[in-house]
PDB file of N, CA and C in Angstrom:
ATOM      1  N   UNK A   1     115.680  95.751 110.568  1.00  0.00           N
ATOM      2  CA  UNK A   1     114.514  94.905 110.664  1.00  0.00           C
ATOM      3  C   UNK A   1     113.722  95.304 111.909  1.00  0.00           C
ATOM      4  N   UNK A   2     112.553  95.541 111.768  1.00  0.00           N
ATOM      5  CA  UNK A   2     111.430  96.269 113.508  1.00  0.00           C
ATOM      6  C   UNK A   2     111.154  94.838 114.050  1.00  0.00           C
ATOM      7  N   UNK A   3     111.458  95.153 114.783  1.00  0.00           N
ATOM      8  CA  UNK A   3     111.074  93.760 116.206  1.00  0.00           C
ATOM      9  C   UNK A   3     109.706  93.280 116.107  1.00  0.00           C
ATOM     10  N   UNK A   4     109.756  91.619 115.987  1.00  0.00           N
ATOM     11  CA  UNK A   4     109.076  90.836 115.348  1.00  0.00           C
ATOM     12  C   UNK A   4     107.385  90.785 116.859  1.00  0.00           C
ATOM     13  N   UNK A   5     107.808  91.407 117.893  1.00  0.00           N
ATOM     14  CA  UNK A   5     106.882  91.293 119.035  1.00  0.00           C
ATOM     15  C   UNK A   5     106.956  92.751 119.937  1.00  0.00           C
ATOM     16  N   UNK A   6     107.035  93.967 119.228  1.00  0.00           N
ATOM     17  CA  UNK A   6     107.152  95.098 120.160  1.00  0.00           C
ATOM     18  C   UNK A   6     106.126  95.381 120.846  1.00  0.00           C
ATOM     19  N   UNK A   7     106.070  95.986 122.085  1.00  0.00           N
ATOM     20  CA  UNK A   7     105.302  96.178 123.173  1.00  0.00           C
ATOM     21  C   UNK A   7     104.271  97.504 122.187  1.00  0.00           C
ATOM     22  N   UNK A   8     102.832  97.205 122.723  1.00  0.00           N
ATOM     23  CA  UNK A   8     101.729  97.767 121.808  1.00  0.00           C
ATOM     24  C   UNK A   8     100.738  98.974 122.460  1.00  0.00           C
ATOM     25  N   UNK A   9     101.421 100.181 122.242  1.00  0.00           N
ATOM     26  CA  UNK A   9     100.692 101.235 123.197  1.00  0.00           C
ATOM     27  C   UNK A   9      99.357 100.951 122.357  1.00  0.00           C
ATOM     28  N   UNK A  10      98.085 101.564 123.607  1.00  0.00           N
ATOM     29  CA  UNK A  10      96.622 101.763 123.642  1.00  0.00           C
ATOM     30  C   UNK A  10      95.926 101.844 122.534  1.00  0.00           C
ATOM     31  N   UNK A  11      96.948 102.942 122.225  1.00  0.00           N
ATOM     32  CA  UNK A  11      96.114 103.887 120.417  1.00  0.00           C
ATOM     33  C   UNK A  11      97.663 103.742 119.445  1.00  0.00           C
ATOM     34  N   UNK A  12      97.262 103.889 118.373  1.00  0.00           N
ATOM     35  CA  UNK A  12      98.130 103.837 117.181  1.00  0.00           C
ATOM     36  C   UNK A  12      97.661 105.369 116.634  1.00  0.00           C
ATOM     37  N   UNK A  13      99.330 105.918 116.313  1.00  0.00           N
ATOM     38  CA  UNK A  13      99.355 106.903 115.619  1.00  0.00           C
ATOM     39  C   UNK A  13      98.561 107.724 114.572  1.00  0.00           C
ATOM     40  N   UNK A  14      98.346 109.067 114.773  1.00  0.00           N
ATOM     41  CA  UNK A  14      97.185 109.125 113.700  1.00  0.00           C
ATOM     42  C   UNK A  14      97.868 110.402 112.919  1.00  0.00           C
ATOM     43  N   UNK A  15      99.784 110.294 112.935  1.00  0.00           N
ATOM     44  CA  UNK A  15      99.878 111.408 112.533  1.00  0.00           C
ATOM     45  C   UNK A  15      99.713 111.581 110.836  1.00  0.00           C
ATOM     46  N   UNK A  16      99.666 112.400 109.942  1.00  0.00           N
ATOM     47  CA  UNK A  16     100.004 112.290 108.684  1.00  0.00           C
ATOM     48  C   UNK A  16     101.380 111.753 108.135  1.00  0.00           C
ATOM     49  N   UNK A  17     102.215 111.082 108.448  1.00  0.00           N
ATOM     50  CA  UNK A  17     103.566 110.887 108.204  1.00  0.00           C
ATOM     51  C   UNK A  17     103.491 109.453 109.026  1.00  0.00           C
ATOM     52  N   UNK A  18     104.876 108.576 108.538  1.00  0.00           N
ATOM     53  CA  UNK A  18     104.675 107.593 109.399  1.00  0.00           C
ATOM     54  C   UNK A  18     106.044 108.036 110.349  1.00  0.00           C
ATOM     55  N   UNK A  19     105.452 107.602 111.466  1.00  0.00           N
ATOM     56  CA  UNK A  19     106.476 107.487 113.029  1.00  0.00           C
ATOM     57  C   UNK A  19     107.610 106.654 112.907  1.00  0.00           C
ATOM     58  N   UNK A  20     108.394 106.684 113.919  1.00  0.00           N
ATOM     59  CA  UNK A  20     109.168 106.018 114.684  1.00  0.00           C
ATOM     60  C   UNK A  20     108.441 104.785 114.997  1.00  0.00           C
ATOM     61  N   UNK A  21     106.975 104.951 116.108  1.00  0.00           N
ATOM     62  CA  UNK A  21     106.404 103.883 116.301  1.00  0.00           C
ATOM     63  C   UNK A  21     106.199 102.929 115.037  1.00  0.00           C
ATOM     64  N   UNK A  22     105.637 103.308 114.069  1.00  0.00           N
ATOM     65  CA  UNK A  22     104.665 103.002 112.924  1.00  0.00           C
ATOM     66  C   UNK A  22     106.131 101.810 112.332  1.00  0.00           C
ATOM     67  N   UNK A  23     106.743 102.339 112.299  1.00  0.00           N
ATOM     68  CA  UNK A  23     108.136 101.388 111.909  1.00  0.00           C
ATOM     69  C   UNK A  23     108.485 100.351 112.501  1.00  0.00           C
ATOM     70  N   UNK A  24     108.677 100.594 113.873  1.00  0.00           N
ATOM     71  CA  UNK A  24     108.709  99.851 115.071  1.00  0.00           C
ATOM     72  C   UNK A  24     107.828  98.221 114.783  1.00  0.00           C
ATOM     73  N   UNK A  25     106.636  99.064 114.152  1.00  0.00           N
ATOM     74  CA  UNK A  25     105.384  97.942 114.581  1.00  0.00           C
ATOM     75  C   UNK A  25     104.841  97.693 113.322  1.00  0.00           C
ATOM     76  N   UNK A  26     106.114  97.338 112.348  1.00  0.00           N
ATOM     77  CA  UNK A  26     105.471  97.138 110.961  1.00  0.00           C
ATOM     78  C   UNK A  26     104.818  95.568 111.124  1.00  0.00           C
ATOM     79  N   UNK A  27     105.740  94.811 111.764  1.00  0.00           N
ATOM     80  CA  UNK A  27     105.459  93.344 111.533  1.00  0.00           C
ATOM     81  C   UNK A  27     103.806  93.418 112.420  1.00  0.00           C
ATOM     82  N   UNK A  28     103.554  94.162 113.231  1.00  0.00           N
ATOM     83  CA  UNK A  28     102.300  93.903 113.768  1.00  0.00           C
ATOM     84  C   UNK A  28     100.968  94.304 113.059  1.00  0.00           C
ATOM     85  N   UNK A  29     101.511  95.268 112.192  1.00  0.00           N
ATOM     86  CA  UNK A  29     100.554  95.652 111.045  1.00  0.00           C
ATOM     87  C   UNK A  29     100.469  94.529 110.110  1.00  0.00           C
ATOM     88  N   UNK A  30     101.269  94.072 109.757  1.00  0.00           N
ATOM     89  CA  UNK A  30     101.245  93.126 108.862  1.00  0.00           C
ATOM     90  C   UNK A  30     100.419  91.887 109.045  1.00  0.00           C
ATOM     91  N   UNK A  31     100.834  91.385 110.429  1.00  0.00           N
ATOM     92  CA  UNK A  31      99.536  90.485 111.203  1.00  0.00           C
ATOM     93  C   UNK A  31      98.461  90.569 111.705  1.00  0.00           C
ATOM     94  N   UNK A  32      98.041  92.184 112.128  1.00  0.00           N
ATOM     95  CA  UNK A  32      96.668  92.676 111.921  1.00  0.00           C
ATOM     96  C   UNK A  32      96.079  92.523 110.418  1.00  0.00           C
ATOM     97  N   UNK A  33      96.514  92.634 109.258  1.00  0.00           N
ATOM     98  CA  UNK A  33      96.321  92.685 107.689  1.00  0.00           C
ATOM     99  C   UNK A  33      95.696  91.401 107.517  1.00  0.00           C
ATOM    100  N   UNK A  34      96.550  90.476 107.994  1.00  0.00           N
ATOM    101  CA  UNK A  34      96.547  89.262 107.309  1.00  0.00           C
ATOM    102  C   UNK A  34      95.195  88.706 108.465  1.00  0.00           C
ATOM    103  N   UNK A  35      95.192  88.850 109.361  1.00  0.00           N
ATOM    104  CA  UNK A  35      94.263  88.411 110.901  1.00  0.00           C
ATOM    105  C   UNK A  35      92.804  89.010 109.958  1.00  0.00           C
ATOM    106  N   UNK A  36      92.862  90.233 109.783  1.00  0.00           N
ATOM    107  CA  UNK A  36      91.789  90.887 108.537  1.00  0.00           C
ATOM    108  C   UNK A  36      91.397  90.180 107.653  1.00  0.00           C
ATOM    109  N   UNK A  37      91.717  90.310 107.141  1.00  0.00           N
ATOM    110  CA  UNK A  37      91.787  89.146 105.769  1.00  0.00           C
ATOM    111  C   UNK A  37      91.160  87.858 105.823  1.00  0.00           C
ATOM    112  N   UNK A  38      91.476  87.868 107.271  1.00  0.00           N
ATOM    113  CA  UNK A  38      90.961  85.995 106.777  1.00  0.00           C
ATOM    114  C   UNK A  38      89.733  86.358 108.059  1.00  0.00           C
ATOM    115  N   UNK A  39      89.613  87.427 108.158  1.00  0.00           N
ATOM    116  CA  UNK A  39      87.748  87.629 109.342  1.00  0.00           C
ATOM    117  C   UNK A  39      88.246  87.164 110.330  1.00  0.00           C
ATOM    118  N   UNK A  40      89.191  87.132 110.971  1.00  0.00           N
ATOM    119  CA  UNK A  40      89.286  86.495 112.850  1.00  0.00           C
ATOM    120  C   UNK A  40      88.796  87.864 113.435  1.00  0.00           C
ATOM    121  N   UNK A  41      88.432  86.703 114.615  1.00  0.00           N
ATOM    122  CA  UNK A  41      87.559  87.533 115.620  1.00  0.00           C
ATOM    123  C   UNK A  41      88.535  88.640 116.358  1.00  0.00           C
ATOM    124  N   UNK A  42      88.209  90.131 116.374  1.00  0.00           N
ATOM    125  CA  UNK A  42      89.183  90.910 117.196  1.00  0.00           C
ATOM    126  C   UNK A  42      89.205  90.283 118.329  1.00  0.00           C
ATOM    127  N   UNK A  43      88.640  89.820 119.376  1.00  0.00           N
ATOM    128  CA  UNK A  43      89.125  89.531 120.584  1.00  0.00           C
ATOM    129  C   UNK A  43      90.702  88.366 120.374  1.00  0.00           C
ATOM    130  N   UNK A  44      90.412  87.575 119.490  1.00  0.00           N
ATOM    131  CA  UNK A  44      91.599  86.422 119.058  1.00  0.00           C
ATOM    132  C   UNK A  44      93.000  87.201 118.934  1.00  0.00           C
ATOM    133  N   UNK A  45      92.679  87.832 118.033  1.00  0.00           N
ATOM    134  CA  UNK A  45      93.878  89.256 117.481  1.00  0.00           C
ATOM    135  C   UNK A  45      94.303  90.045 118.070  1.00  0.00           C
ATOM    136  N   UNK A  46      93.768  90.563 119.251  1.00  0.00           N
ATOM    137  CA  UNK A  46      94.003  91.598 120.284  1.00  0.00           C
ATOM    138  C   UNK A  46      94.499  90.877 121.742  1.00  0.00           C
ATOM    139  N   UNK A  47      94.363  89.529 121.539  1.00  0.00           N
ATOM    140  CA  UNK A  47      94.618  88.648 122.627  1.00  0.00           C
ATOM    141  C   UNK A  47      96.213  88.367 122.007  1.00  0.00           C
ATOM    142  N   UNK A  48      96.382  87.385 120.498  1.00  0.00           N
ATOM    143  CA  UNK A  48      97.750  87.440 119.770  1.00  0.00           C
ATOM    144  C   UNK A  48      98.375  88.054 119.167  1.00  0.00           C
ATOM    145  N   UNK A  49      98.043  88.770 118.886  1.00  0.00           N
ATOM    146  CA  UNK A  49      98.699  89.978 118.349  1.00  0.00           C
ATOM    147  C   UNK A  49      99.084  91.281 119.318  1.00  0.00           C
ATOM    148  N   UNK A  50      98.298  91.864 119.795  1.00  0.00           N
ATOM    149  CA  UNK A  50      98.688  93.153 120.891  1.00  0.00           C
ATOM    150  C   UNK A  50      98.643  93.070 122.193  1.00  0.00           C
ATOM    151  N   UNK A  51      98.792  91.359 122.638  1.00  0.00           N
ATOM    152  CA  UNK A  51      98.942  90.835 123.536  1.00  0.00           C
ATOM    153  C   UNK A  51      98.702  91.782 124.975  1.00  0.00           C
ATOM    154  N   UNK A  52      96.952  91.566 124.415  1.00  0.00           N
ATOM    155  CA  UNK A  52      96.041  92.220 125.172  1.00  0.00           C
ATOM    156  C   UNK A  52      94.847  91.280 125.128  1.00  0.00           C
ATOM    157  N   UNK A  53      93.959  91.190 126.493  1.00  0.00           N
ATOM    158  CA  UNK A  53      93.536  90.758 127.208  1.00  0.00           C
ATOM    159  C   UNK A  53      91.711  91.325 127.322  1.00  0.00           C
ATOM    160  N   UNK A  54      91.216  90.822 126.020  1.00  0.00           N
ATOM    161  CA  UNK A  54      89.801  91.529 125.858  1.00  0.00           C
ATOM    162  C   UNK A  54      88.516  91.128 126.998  1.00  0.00           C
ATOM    163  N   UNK A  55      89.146  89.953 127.059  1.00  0.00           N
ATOM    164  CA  UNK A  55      88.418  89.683 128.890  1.00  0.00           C
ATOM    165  C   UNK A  55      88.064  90.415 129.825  1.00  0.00           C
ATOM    166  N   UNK A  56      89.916  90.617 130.229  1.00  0.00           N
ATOM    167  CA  UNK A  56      90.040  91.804 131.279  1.00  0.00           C
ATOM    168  C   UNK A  56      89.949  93.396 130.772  1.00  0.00           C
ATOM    169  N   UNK A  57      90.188  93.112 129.642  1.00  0.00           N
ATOM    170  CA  UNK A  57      89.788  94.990 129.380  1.00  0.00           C
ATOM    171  C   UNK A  57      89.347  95.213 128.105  1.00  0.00           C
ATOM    172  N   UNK A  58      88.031  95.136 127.988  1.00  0.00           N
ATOM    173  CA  UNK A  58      87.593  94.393 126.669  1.00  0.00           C
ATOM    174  C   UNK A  58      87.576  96.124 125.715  1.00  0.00           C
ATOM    175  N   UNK A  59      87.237  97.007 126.659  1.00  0.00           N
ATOM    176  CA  UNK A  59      87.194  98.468 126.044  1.00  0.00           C
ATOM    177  C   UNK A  59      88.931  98.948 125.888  1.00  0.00           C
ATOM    178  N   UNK A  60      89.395  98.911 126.366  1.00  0.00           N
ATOM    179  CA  UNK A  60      90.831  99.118 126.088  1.00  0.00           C
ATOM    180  C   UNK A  60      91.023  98.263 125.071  1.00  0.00           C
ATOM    181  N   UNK A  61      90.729  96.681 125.164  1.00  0.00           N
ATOM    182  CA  UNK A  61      91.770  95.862 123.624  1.00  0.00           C
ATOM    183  C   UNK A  61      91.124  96.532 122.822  1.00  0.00           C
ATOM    184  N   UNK A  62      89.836  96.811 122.293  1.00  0.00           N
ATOM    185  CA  UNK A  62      88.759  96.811 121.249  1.00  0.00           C
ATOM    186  C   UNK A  62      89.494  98.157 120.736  1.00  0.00           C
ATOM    187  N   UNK A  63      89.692  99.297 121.609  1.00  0.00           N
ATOM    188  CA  UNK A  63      90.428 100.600 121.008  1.00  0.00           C
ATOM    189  C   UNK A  63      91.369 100.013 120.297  1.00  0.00           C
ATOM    190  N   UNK A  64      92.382  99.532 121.291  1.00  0.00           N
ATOM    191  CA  UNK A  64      93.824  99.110 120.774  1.00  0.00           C
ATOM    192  C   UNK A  64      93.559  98.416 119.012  1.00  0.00           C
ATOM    193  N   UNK A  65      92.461  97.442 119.168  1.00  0.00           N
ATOM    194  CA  UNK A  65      92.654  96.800 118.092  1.00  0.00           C
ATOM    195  C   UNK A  65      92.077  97.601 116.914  1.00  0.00           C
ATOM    196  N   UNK A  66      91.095  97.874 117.264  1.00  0.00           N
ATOM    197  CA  UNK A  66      90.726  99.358 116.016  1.00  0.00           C
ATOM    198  C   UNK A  66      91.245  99.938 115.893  1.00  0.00           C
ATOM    199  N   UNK A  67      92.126 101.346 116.428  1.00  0.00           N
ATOM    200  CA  UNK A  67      93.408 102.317 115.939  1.00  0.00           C
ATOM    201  C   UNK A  67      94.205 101.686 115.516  1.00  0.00           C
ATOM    202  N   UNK A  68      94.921 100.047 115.496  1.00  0.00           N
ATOM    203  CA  UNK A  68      96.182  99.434 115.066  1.00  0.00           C
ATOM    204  C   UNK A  68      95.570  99.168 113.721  1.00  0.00           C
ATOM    205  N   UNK A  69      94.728  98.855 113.555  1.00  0.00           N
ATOM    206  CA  UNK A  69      94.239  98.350 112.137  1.00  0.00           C
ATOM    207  C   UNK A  69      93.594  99.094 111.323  1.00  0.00           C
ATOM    208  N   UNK A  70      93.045 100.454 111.739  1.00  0.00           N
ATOM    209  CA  UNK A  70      93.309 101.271 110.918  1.00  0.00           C
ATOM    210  C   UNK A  70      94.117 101.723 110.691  1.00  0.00           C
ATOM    211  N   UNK A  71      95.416 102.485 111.415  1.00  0.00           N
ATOM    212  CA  UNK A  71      96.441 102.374 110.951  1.00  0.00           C
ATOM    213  C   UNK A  71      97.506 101.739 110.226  1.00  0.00           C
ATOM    214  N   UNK A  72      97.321 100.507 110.220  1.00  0.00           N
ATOM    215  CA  UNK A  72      97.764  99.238 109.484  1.00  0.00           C
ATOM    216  C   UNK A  72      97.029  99.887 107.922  1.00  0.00           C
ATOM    217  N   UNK A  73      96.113  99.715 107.644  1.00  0.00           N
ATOM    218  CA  UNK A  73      95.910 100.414 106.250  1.00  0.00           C
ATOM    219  C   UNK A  73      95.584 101.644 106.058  1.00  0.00           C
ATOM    220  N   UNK A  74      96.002 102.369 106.406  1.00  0.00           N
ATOM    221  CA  UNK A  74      96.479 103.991 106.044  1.00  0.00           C
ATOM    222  C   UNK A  74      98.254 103.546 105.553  1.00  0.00           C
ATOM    223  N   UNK A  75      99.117 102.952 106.477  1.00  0.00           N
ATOM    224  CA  UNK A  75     100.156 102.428 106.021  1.00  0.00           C
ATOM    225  C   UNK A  75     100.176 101.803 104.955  1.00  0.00           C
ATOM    226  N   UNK A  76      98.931 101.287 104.682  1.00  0.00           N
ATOM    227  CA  UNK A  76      99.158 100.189 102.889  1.00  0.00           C
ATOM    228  C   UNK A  76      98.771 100.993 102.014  1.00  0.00           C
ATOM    229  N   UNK A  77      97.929 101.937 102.048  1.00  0.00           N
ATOM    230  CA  UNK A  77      96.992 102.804 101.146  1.00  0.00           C
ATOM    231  C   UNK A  77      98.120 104.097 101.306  1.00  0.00           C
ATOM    232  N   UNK A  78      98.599 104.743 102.126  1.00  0.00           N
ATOM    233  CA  UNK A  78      99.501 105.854 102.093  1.00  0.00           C
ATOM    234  C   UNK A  78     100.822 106.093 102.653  1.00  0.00           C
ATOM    235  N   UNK A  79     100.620 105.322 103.817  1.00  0.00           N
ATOM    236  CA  UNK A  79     102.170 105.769 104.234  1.00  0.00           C
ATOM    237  C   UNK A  79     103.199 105.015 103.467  1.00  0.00           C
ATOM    238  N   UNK A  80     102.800 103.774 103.353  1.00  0.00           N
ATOM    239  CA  UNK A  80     104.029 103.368 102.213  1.00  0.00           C
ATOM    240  C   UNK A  80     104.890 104.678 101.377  1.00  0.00           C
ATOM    241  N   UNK A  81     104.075 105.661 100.961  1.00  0.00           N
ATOM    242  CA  UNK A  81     104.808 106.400  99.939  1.00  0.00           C
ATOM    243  C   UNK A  81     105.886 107.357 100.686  1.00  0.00           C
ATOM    244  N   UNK A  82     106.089 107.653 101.977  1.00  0.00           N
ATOM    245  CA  UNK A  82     106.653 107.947 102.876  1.00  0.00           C
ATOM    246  C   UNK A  82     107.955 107.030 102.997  1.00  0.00           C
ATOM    247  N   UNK A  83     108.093 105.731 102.887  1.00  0.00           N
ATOM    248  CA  UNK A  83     108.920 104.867 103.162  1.00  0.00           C
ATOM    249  C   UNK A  83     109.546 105.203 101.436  1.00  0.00           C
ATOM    250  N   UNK A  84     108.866 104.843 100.340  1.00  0.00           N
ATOM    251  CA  UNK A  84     109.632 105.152  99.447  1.00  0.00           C
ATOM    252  C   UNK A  84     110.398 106.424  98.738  1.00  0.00           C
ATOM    253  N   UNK A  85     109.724 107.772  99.448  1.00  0.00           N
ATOM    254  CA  UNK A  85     110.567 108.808  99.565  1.00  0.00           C
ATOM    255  C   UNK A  85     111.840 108.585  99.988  1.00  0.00           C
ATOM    256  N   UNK A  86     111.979 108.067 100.868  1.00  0.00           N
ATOM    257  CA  UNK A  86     113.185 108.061 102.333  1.00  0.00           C
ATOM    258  C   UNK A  86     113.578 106.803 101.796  1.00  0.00           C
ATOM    259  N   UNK A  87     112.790 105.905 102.136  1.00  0.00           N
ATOM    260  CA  UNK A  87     113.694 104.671 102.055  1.00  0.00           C
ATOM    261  C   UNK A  87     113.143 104.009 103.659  1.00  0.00           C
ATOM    262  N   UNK A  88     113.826 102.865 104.170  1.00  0.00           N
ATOM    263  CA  UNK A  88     113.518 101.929 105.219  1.00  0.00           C
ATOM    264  C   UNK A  88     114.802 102.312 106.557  1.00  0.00           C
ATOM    265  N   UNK A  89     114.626 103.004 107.554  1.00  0.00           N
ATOM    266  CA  UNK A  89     115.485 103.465 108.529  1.00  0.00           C
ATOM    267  C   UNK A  89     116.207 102.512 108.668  1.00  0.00           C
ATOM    268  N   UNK A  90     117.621 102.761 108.959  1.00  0.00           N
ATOM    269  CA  UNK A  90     118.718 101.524 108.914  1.00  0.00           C
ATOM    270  C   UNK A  90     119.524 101.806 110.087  1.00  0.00           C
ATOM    271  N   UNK A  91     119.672 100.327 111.164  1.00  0.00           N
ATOM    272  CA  UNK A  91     120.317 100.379 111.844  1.00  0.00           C
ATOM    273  C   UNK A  91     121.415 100.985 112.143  1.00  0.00           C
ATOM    274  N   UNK A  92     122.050 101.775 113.254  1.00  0.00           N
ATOM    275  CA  UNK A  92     123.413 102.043 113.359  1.00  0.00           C
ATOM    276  C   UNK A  92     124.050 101.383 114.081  1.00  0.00           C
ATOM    277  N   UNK A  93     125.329 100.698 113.935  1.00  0.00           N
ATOM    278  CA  UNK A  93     125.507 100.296 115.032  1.00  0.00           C
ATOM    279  C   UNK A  93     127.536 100.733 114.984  1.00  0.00           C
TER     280      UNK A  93
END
């Protein structure tokens, strides 16, 4: 299961394949999707969600929140098919 609050680098991945990160930060994609969906304001979303601070760094959240959410649907539109090649990375312990 990817951690329900992982720490949210600057930019989101833009590789062709999905990451390590991209896994990591499914649940945050998922709440960027849904934050989408219903039109909230990026500053709201980038404040709860990537628990970033559009106040204090309104050009940094605004990146952050644009690369996460496009990436968020490149993941719905393509990388999914990546996960169903492989499958969902499974803990070792």
């Amino acid at each position: 299961m990817p951690p329900l609050d992982p720490v949210v680098s600057d930019l989101a991945p833009n590789e062709p394949a999905l990451t390590p990160y991209d896994e990591q930060h499914a649940v945050t994609y998922m709440r960027l999707l849904d934050a989408d969906a219903d039109n909230a304001d990026w500053r709201e979303v980038a404040r709860l969600v990537l628990n970033m601070d559009p106040d204090l760094e309104p050009a940094r959240a605004r990146r952050a929140f644009e690369s996460h959410l496009a990436r968020a649907k490149w993941v719905t539109s393509q990388g999914y098919r990546h996960l169903l090649r492989r499958g969902w990375p499974r803990n070792e312990k």
